[in-house]
PDB file of N, CA and C in Angstrom:
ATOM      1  N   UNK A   1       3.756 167.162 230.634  1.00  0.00           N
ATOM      2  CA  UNK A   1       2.654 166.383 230.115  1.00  0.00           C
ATOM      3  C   UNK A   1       1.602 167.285 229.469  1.00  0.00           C
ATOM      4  N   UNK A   2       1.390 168.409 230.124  1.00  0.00           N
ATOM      5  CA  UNK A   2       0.210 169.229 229.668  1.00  0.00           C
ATOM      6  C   UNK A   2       0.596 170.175 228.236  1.00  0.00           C
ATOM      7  N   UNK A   3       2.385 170.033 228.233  1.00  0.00           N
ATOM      8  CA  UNK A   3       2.739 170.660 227.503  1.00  0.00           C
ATOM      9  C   UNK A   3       2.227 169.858 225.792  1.00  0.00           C
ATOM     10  N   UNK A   4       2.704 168.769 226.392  1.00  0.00           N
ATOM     11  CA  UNK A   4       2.790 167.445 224.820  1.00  0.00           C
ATOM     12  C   UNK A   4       0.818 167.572 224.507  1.00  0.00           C
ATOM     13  N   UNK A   5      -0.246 167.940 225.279  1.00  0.00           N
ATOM     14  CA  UNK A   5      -1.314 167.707 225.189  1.00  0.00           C
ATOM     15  C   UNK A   5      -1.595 168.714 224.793  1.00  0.00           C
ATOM     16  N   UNK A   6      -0.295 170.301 224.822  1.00  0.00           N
ATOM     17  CA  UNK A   6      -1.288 171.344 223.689  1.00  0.00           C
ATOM     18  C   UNK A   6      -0.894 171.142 222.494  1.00  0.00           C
ATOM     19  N   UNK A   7       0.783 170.272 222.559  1.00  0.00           N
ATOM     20  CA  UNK A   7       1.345 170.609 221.045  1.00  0.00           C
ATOM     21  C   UNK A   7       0.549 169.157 220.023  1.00  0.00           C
ATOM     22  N   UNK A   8      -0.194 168.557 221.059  1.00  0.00           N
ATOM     23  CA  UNK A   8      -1.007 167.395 220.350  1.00  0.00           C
ATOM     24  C   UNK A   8      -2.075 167.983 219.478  1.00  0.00           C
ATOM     25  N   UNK A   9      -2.467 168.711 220.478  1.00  0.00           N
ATOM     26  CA  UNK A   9      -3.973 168.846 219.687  1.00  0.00           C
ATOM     27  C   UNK A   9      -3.707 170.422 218.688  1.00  0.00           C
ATOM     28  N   UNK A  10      -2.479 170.954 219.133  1.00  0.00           N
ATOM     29  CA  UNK A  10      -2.163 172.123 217.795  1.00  0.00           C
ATOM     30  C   UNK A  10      -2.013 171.205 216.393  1.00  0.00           C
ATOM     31  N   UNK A  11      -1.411 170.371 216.715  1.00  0.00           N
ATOM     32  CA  UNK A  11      -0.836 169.980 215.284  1.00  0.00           C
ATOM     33  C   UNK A  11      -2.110 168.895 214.843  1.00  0.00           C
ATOM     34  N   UNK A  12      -2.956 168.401 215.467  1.00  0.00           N
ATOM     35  CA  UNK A  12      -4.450 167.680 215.149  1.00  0.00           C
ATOM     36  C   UNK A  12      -4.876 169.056 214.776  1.00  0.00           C
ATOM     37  N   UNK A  13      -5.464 170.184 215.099  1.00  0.00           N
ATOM     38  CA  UNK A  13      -5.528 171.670 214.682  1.00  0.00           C
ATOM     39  C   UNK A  13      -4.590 171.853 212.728  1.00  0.00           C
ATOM     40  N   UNK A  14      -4.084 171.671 212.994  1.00  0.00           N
ATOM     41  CA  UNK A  14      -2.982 172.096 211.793  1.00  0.00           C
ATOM     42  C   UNK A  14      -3.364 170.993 210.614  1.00  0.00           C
ATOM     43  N   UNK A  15      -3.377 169.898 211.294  1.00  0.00           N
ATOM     44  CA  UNK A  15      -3.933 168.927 210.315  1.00  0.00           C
ATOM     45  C   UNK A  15      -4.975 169.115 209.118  1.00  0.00           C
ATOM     46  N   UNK A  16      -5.865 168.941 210.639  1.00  0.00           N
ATOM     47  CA  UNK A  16      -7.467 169.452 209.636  1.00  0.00           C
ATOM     48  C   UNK A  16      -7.071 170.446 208.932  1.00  0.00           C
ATOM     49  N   UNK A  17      -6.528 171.676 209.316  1.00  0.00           N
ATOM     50  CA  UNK A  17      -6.463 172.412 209.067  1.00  0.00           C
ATOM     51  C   UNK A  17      -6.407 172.938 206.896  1.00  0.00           C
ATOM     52  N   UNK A  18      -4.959 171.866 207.320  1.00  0.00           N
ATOM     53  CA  UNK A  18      -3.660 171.988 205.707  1.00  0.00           C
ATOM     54  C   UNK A  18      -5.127 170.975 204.699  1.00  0.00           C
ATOM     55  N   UNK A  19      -5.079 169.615 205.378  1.00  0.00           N
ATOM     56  CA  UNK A  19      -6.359 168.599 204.832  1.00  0.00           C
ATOM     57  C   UNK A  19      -7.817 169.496 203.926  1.00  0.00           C
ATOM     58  N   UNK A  20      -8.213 170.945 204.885  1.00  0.00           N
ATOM     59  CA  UNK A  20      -9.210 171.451 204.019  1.00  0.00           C
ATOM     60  C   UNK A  20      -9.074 171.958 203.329  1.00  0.00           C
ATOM     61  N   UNK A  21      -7.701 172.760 203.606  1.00  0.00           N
ATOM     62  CA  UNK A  21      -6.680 173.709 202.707  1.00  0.00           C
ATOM     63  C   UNK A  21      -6.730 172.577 201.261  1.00  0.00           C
ATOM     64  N   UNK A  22      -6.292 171.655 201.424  1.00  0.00           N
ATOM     65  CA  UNK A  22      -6.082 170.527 200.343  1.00  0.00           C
ATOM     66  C   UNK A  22      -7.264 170.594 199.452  1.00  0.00           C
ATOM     67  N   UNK A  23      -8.337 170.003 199.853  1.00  0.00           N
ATOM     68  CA  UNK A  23      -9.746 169.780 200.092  1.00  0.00           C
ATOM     69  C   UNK A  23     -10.162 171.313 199.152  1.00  0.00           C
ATOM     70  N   UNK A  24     -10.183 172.232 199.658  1.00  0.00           N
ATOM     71  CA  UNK A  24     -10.396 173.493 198.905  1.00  0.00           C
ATOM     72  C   UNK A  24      -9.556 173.357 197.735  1.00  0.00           C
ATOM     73  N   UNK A  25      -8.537 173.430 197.351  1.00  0.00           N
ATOM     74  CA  UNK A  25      -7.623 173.737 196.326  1.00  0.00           C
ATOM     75  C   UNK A  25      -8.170 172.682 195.134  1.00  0.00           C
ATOM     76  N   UNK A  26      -8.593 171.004 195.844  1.00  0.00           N
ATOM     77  CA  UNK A  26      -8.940 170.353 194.544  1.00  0.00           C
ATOM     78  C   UNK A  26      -9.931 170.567 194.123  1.00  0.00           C
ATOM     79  N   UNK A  27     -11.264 171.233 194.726  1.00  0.00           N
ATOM     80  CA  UNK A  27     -12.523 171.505 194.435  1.00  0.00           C
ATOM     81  C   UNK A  27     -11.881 172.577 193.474  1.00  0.00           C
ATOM     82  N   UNK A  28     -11.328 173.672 193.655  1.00  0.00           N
ATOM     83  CA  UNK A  28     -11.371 174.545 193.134  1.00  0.00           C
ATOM     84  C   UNK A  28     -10.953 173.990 191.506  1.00  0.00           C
ATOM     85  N   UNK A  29      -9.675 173.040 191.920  1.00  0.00           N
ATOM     86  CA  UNK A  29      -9.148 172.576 190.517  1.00  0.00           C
ATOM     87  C   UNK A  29     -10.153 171.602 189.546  1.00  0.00           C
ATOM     88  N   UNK A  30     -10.971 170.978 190.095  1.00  0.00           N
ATOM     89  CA  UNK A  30     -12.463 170.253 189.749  1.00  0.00           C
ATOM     90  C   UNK A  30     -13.175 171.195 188.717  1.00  0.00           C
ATOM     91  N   UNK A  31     -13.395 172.149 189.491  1.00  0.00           N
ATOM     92  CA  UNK A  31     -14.573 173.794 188.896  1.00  0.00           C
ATOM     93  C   UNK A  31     -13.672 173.867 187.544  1.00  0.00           C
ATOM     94  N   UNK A  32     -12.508 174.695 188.069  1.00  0.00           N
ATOM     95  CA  UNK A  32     -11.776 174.513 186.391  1.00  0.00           C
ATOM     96  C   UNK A  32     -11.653 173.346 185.325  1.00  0.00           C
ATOM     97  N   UNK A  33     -11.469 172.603 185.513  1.00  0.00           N
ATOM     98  CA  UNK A  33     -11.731 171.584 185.118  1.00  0.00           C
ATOM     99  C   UNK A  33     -13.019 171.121 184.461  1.00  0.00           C
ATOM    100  N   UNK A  34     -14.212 171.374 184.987  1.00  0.00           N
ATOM    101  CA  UNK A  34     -15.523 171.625 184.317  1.00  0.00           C
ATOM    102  C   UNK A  34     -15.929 172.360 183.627  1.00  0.00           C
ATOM    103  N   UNK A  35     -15.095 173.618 183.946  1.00  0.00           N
ATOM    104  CA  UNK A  35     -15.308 175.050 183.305  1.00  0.00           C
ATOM    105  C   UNK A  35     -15.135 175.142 181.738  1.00  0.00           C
ATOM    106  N   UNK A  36     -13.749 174.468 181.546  1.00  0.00           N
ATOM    107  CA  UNK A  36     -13.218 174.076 180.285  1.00  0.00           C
ATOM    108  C   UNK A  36     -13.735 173.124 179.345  1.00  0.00           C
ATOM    109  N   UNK A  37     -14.840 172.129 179.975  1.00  0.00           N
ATOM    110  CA  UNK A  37     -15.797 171.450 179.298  1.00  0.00           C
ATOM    111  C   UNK A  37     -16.655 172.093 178.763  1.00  0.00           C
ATOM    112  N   UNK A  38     -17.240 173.264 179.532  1.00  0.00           N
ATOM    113  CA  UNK A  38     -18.062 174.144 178.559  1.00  0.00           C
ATOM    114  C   UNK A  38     -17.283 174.930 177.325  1.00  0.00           C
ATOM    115  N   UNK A  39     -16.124 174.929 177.030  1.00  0.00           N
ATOM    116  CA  UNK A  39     -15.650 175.540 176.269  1.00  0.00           C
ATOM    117  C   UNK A  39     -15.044 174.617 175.204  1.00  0.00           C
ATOM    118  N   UNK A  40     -15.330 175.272 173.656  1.00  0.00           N
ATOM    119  CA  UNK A  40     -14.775 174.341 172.387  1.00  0.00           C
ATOM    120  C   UNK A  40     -13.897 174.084 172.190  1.00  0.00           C
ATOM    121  N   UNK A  41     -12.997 173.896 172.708  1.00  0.00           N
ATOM    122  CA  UNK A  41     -11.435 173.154 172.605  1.00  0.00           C
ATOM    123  C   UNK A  41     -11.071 172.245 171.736  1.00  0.00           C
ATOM    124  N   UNK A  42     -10.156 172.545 170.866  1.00  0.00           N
ATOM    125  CA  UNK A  42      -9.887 171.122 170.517  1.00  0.00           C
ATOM    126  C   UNK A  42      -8.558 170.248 171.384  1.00  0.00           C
ATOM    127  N   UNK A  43      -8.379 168.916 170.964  1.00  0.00           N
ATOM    128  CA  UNK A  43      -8.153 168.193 171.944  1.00  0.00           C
ATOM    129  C   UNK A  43      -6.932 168.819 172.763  1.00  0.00           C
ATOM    130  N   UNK A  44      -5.851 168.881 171.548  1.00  0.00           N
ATOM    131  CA  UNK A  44      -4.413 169.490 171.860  1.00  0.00           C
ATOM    132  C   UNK A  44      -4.500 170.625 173.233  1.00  0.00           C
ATOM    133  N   UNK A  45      -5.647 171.724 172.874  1.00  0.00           N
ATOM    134  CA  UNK A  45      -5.522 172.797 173.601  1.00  0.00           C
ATOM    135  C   UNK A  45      -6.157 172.232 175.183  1.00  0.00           C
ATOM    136  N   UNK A  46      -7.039 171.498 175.050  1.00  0.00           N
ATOM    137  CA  UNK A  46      -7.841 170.809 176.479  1.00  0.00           C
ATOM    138  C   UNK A  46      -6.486 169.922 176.817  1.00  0.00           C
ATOM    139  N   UNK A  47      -6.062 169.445 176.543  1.00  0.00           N
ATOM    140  CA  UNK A  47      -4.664 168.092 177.509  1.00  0.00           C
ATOM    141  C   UNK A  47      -4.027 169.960 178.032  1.00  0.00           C
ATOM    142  N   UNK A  48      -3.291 170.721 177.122  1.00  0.00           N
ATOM    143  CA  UNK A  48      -2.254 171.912 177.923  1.00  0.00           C
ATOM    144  C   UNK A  48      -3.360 172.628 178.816  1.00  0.00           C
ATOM    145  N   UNK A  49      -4.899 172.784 178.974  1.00  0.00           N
ATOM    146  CA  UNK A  49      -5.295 173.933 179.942  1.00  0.00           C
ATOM    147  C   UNK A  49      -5.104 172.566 181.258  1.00  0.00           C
ATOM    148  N   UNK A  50      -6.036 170.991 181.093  1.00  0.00           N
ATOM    149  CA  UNK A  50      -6.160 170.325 181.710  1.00  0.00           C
ATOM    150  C   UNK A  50      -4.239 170.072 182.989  1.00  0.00           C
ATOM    151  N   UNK A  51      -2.762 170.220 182.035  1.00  0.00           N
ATOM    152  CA  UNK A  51      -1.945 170.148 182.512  1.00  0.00           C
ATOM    153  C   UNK A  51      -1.438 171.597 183.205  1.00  0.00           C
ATOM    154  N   UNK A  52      -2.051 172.444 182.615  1.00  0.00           N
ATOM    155  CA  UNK A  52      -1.956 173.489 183.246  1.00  0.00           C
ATOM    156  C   UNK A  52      -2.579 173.587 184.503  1.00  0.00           C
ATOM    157  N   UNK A  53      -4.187 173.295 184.895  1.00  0.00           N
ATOM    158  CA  UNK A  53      -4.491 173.034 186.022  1.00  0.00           C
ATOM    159  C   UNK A  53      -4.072 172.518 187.021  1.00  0.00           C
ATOM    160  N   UNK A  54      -3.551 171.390 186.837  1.00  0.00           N
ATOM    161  CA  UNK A  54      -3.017 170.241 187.497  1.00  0.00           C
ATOM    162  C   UNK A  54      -2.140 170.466 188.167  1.00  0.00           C
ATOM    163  N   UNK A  55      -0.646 171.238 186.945  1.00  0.00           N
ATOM    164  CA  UNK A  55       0.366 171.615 187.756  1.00  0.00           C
ATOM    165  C   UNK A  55       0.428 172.587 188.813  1.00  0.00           C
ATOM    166  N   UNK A  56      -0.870 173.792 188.662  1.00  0.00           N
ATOM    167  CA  UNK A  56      -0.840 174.820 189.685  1.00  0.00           C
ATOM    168  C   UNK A  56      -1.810 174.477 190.619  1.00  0.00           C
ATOM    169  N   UNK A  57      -2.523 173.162 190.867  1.00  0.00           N
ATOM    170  CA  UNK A  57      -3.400 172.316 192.107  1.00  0.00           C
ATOM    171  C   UNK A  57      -1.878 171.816 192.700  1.00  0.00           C
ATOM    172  N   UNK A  58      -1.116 171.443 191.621  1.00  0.00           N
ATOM    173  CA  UNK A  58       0.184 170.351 192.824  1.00  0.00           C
ATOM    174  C   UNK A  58       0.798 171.622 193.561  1.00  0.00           C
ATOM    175  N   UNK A  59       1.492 172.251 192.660  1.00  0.00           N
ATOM    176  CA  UNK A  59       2.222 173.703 193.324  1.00  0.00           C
ATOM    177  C   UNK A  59       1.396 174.319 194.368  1.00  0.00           C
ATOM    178  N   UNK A  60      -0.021 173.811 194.379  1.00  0.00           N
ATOM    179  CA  UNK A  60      -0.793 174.912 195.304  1.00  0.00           C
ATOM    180  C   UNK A  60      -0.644 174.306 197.184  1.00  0.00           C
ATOM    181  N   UNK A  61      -0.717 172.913 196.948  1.00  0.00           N
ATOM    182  CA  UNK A  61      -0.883 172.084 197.660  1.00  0.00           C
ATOM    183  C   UNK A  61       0.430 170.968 198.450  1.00  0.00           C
ATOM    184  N   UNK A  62       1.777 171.528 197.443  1.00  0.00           N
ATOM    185  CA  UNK A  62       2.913 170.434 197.244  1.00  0.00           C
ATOM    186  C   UNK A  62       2.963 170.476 199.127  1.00  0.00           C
ATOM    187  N   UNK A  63       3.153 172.079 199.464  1.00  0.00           N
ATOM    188  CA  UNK A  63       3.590 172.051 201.490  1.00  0.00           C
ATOM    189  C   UNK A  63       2.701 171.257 202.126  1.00  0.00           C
ATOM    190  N   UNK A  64       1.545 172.053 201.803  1.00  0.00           N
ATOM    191  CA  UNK A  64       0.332 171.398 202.806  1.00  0.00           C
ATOM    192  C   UNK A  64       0.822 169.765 202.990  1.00  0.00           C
ATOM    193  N   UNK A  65       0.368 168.787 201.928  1.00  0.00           N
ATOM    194  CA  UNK A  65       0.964 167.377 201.504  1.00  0.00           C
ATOM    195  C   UNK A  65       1.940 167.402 202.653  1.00  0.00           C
ATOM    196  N   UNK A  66       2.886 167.860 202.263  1.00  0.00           N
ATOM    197  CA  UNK A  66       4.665 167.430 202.690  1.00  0.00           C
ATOM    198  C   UNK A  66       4.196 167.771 204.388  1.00  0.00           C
ATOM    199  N   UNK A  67       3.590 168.850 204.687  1.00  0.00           N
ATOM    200  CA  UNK A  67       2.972 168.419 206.208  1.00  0.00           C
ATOM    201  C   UNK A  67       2.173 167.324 206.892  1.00  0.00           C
ATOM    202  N   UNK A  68       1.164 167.664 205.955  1.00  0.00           N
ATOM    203  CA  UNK A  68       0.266 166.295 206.522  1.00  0.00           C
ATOM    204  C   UNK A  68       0.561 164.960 207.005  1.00  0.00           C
ATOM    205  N   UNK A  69       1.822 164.520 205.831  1.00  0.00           N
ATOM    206  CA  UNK A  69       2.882 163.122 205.767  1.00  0.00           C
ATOM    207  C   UNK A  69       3.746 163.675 206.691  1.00  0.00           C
ATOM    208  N   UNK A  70       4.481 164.577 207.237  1.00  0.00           N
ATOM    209  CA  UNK A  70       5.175 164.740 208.219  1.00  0.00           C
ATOM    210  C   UNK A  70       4.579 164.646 209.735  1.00  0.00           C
ATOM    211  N   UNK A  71       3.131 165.530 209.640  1.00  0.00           N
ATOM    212  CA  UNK A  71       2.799 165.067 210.941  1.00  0.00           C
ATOM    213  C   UNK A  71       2.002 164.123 211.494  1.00  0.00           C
ATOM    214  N   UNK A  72       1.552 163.043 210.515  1.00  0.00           N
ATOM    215  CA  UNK A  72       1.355 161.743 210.397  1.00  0.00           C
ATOM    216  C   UNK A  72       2.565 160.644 211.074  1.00  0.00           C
ATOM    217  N   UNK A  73       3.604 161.098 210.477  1.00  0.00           N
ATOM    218  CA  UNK A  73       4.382 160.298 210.879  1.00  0.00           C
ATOM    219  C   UNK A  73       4.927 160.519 212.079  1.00  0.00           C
ATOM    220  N   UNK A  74       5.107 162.145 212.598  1.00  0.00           N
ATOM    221  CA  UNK A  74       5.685 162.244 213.999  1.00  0.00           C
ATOM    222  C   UNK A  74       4.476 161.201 214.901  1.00  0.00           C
ATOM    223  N   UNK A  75       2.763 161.645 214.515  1.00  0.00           N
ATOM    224  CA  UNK A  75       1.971 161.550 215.673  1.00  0.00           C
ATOM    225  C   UNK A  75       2.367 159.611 215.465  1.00  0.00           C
ATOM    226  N   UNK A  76       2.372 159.032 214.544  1.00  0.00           N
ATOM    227  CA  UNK A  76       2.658 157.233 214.906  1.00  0.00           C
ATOM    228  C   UNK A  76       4.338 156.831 215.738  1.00  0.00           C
ATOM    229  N   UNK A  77       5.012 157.815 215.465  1.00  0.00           N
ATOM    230  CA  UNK A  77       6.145 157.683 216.479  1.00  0.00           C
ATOM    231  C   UNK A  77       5.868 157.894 217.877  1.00  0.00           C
ATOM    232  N   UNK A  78       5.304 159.124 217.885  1.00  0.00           N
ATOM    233  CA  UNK A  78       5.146 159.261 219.304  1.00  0.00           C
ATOM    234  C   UNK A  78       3.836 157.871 219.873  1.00  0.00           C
ATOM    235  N   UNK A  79       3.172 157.939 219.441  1.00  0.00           N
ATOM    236  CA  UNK A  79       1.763 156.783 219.704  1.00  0.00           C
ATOM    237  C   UNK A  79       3.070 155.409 220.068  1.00  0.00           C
ATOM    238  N   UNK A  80       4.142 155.320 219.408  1.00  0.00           N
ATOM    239  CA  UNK A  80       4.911 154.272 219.377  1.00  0.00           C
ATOM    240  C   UNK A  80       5.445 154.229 220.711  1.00  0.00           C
ATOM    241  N   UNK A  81       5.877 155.583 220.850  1.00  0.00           N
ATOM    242  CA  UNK A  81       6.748 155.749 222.109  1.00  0.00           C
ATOM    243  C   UNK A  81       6.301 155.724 223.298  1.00  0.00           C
ATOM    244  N   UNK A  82       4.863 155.874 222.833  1.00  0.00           N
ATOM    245  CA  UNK A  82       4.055 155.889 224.286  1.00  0.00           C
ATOM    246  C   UNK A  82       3.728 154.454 224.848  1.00  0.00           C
ATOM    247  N   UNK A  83       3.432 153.772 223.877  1.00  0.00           N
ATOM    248  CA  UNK A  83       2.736 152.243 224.133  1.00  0.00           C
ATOM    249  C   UNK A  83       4.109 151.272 224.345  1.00  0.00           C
ATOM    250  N   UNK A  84       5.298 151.242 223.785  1.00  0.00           N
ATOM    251  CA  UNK A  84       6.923 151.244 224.506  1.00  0.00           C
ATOM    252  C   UNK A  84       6.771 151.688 225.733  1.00  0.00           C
ATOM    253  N   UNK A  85       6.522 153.115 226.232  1.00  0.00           N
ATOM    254  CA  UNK A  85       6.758 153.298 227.555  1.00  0.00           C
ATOM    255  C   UNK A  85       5.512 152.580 228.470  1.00  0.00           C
ATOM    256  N   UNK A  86       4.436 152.580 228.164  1.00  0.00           N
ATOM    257  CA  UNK A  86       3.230 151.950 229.298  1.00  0.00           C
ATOM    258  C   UNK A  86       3.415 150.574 229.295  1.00  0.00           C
ATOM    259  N   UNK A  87       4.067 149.506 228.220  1.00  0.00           N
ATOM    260  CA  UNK A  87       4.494 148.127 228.302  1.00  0.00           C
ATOM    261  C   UNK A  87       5.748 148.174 229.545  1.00  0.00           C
ATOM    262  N   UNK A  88       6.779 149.008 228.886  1.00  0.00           N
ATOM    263  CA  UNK A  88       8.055 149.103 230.275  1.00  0.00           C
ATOM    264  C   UNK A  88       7.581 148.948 231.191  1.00  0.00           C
ATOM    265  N   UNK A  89       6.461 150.194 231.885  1.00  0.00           N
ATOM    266  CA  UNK A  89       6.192 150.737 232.987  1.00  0.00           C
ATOM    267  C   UNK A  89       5.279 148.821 233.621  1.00  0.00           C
ATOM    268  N   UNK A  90       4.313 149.087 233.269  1.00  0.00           N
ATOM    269  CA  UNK A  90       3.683 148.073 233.372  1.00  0.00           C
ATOM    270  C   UNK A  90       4.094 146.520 233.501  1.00  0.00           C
ATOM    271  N   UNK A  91       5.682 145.927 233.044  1.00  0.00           N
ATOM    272  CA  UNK A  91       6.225 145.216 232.805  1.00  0.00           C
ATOM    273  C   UNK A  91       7.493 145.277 234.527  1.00  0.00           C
ATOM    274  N   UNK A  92       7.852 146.417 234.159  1.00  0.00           N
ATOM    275  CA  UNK A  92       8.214 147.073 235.448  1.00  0.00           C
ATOM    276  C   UNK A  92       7.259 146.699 237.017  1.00  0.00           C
ATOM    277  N   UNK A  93       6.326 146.807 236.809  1.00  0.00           N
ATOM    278  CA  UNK A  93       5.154 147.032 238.077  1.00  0.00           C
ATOM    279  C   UNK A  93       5.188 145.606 238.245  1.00  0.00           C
ATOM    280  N   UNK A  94       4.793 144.465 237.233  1.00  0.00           N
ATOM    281  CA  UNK A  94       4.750 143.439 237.310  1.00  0.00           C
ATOM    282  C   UNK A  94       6.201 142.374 238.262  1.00  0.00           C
ATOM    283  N   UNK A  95       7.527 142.863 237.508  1.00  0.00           N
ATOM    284  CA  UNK A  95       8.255 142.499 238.227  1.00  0.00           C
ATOM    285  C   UNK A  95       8.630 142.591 239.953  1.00  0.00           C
ATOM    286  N   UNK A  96       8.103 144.205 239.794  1.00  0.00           N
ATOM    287  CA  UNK A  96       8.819 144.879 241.522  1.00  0.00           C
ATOM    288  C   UNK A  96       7.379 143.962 241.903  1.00  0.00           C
ATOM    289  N   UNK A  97       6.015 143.783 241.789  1.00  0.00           N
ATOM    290  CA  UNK A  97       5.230 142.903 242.446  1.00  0.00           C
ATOM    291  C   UNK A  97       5.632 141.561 242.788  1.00  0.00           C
ATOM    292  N   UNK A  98       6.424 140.872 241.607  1.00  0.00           N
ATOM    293  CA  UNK A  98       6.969 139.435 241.874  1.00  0.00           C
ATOM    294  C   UNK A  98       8.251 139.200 242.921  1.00  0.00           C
ATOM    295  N   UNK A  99       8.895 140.327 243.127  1.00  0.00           N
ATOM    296  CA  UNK A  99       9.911 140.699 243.681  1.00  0.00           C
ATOM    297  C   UNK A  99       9.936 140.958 245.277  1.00  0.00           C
ATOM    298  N   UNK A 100       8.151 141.637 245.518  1.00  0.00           N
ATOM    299  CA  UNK A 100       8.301 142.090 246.731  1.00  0.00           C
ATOM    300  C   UNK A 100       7.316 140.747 247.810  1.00  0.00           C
ATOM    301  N   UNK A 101       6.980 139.757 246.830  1.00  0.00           N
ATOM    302  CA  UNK A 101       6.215 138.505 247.329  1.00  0.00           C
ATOM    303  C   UNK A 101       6.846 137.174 247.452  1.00  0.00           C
ATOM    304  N   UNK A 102       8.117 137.628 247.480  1.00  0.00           N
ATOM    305  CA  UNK A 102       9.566 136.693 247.331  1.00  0.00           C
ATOM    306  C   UNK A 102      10.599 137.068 248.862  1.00  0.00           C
TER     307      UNK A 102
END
């Protein structure tokens, strides 16, 4: 039990963690993004710096993402598995009570 309550709160840890990681990378891609407004571009060359940004914010960020959605989804399985097991248990208790007043 104490074990599942460190690897809980590591990966709540990891979360935040990748999330600011995220969080940083788009600010950063924002700044560029503004940066290039100060500069005379014409349109053609602003769409390739603007896709250029973009693609190295996704590449920067593609793992982090692919974690976040991964450990999103373990922590609602397990939340699943738990509230399955305290209905059993509880469902359980209820019966052996009806059982032992018989």
């Amino acid at each position: 039990m104490l074990e599942d309550a460190i690897e809980a709160e590591r990966a709540e840890r990891d979360q935040d963690a990748d999330c600011a990681r995220i969080d940083a990378a788009i600010g950063l891609s924002e700044q560029d993004i503004a940066a290039l407004e100060d500069r005379q571009l014409d349109p053609d060359e602003m769409r390739k710096q603007w896709s250029a940004i973009r693609d190295r914010t996704i590449i920067a960020i593609r793992d982090m993402v692919h974690n976040v959605v991964k450990r999103a989804i373990e922590a609602k399985a397990t939340e699943d598995c738990i509230i399955q097991k305290f209905v059993r248990e509880e469902s359980n208790e209820g019966l052996w009570a009806s059982f032992q007043s018989h």
